[in-house]
N, C-alpha and C. Protein backbone atom coordinates (compact mmCIF):
# COMPACT_ATOMS: atom_id res chain seq x y z
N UNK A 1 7.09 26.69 -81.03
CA UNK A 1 7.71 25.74 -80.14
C UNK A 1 8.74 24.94 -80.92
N UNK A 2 10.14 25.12 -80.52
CA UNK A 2 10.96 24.28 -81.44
C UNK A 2 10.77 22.51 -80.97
N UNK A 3 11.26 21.76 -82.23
CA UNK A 3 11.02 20.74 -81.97
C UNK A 3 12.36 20.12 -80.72
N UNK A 4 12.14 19.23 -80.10
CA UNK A 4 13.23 18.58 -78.76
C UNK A 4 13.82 17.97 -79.66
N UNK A 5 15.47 17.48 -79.14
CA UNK A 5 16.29 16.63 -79.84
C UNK A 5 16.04 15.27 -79.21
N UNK A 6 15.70 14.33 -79.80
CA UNK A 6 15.20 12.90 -79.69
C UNK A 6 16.88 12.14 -80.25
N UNK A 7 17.71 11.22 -79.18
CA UNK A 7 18.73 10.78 -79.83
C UNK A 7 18.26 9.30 -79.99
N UNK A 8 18.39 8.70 -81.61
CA UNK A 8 18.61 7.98 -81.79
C UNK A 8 18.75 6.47 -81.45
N UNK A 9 18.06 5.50 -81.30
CA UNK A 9 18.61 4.52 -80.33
C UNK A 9 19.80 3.88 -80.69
N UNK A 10 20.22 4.21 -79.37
CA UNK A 10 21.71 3.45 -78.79
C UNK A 10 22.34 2.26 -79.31
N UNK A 11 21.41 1.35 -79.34
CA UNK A 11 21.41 -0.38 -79.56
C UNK A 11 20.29 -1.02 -80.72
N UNK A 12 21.17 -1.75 -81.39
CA UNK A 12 20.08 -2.47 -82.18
C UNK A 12 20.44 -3.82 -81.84
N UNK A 13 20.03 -4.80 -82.70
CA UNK A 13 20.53 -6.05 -82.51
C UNK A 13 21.58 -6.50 -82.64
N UNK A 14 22.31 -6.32 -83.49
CA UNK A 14 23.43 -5.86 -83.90
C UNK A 14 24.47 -5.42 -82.77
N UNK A 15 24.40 -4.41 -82.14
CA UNK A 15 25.09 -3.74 -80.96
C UNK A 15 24.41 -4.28 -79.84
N UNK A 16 23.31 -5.09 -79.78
CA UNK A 16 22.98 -5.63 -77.94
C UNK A 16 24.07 -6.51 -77.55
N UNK A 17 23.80 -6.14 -76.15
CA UNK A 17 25.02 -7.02 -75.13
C UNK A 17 24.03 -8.13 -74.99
N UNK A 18 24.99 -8.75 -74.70
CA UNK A 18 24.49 -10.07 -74.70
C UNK A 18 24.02 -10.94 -73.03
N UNK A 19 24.27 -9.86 -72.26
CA UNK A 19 24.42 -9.58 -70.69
C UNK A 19 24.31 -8.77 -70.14
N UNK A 20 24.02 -8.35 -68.91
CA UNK A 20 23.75 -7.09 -67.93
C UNK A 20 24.94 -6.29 -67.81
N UNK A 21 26.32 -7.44 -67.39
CA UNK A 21 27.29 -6.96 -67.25
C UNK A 21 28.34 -6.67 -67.99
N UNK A 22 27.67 -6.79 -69.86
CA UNK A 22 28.60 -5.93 -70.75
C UNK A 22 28.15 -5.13 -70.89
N UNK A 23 26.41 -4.76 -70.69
CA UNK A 23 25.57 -3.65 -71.05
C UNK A 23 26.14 -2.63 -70.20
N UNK A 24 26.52 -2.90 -69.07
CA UNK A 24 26.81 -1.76 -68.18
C UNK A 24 28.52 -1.28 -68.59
N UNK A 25 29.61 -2.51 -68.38
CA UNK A 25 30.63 -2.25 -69.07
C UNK A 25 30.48 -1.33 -70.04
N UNK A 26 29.78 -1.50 -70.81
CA UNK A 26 29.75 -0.64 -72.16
C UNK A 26 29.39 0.54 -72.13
N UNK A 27 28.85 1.41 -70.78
CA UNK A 27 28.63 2.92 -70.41
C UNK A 27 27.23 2.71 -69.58
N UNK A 28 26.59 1.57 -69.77
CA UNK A 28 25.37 1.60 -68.93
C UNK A 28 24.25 2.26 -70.22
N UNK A 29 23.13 3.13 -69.13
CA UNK A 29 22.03 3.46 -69.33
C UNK A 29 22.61 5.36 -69.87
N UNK A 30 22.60 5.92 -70.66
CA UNK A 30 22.39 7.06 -71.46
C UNK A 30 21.41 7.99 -70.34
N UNK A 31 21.59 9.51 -70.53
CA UNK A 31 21.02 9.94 -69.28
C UNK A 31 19.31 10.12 -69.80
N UNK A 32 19.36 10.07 -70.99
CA UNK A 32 17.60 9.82 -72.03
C UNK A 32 17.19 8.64 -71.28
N UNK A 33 17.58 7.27 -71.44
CA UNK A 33 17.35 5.73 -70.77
C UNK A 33 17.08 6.59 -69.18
N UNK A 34 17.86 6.50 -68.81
CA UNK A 34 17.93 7.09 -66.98
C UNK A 34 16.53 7.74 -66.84
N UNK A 35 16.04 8.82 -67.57
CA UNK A 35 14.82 10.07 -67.62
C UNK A 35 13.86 8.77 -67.75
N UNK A 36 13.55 8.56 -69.05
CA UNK A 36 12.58 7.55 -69.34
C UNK A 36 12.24 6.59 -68.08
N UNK A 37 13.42 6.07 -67.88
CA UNK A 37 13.39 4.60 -66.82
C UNK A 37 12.56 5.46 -65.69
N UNK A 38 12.81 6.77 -64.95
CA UNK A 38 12.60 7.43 -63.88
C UNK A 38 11.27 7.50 -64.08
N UNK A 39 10.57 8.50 -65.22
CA UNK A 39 8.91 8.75 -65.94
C UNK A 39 8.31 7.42 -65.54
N UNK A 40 8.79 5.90 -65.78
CA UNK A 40 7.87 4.80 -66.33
C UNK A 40 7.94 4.13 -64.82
N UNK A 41 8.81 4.43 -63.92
CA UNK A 41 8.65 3.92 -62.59
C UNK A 41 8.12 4.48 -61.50
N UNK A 42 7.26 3.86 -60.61
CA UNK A 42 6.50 4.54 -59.87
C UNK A 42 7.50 4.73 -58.74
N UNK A 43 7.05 6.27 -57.73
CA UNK A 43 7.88 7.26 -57.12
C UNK A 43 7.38 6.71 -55.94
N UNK A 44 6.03 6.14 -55.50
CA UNK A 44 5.44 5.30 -54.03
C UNK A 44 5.10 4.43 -53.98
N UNK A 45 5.89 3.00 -54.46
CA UNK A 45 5.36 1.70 -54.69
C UNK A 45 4.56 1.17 -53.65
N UNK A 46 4.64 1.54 -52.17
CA UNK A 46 3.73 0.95 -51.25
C UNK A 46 2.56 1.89 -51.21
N UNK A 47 2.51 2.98 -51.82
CA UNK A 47 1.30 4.03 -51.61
C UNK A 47 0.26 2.67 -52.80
N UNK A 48 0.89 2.94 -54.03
CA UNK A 48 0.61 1.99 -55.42
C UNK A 48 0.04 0.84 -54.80
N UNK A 49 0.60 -0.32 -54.10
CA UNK A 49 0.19 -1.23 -53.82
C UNK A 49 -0.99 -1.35 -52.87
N UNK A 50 -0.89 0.36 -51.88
CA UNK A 50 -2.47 -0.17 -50.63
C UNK A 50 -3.89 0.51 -51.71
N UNK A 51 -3.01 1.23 -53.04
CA UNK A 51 -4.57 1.75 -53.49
C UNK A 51 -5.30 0.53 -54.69
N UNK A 52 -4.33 -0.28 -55.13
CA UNK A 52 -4.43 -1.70 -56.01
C UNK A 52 -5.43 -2.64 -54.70
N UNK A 53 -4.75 -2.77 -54.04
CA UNK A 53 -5.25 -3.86 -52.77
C UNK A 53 -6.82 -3.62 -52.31
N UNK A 54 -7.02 -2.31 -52.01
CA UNK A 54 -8.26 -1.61 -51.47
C UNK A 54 -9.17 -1.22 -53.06
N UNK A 55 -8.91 -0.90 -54.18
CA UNK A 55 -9.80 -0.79 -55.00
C UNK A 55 -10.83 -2.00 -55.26
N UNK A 56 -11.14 -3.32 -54.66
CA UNK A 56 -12.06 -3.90 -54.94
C UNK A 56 -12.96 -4.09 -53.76
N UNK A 57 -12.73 -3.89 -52.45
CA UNK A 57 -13.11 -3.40 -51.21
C UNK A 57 -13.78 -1.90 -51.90
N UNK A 58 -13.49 -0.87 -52.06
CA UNK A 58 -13.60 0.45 -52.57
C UNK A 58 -14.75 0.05 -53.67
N UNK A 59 -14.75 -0.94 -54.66
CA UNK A 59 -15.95 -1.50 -55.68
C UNK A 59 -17.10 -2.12 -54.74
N UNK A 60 -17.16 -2.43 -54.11
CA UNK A 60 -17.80 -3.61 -53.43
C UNK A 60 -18.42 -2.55 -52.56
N UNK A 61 -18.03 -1.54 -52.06
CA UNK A 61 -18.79 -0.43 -51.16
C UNK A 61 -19.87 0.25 -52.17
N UNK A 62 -19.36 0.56 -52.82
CA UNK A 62 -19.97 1.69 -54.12
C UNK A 62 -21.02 0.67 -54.23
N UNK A 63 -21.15 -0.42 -54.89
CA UNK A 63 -21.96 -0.95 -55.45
C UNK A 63 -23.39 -1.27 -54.51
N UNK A 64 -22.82 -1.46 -53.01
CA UNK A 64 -23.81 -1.93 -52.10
C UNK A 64 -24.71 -0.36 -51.82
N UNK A 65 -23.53 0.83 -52.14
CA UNK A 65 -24.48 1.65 -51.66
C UNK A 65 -25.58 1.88 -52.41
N UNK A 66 -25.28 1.87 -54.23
CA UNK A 66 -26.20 2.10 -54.76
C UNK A 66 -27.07 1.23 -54.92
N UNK A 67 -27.21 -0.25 -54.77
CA UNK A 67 -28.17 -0.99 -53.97
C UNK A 67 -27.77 -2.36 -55.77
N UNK A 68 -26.77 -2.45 -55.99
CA UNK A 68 -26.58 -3.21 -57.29
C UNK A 68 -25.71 -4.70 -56.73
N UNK A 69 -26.00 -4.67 -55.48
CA UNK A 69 -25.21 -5.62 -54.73
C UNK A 69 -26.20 -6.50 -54.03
């Protein structure tokens, strides 16, 4: 399996903008940033939010059934 090409980061301290709107001026997000950003964000935020909401309803069942309630 060859190894993937991993580029380098973009920005150090040195090269950070100092703002949103030089960061973007300056070419924006790299299509690596873009991939990453896409991987680390969720694809059904309201699916996400009714299974967060209902998991302690969902605890609270379990527990009564097995009689620890």
């Amino acid at each position: 399996m060859a190894t993937l090409y991993a580029p380098a980061p973009r920005f150090t301290e040195a090269t950070r903008a100092a703002n949103e709107i030089d960061y973007f001026a300056d070419g924006g997000m790299t299509n690596a940033e873009l991939e990453q950003y896409a991987r680390r964000t969720t694809k059904r935020p309201l699916l996400c939010f009714a299974i967060l909401a209902a998991a302690p309803f969902v605890v609270e069942g379990v527990c009564r059934l097995l009689g620890a309630w």
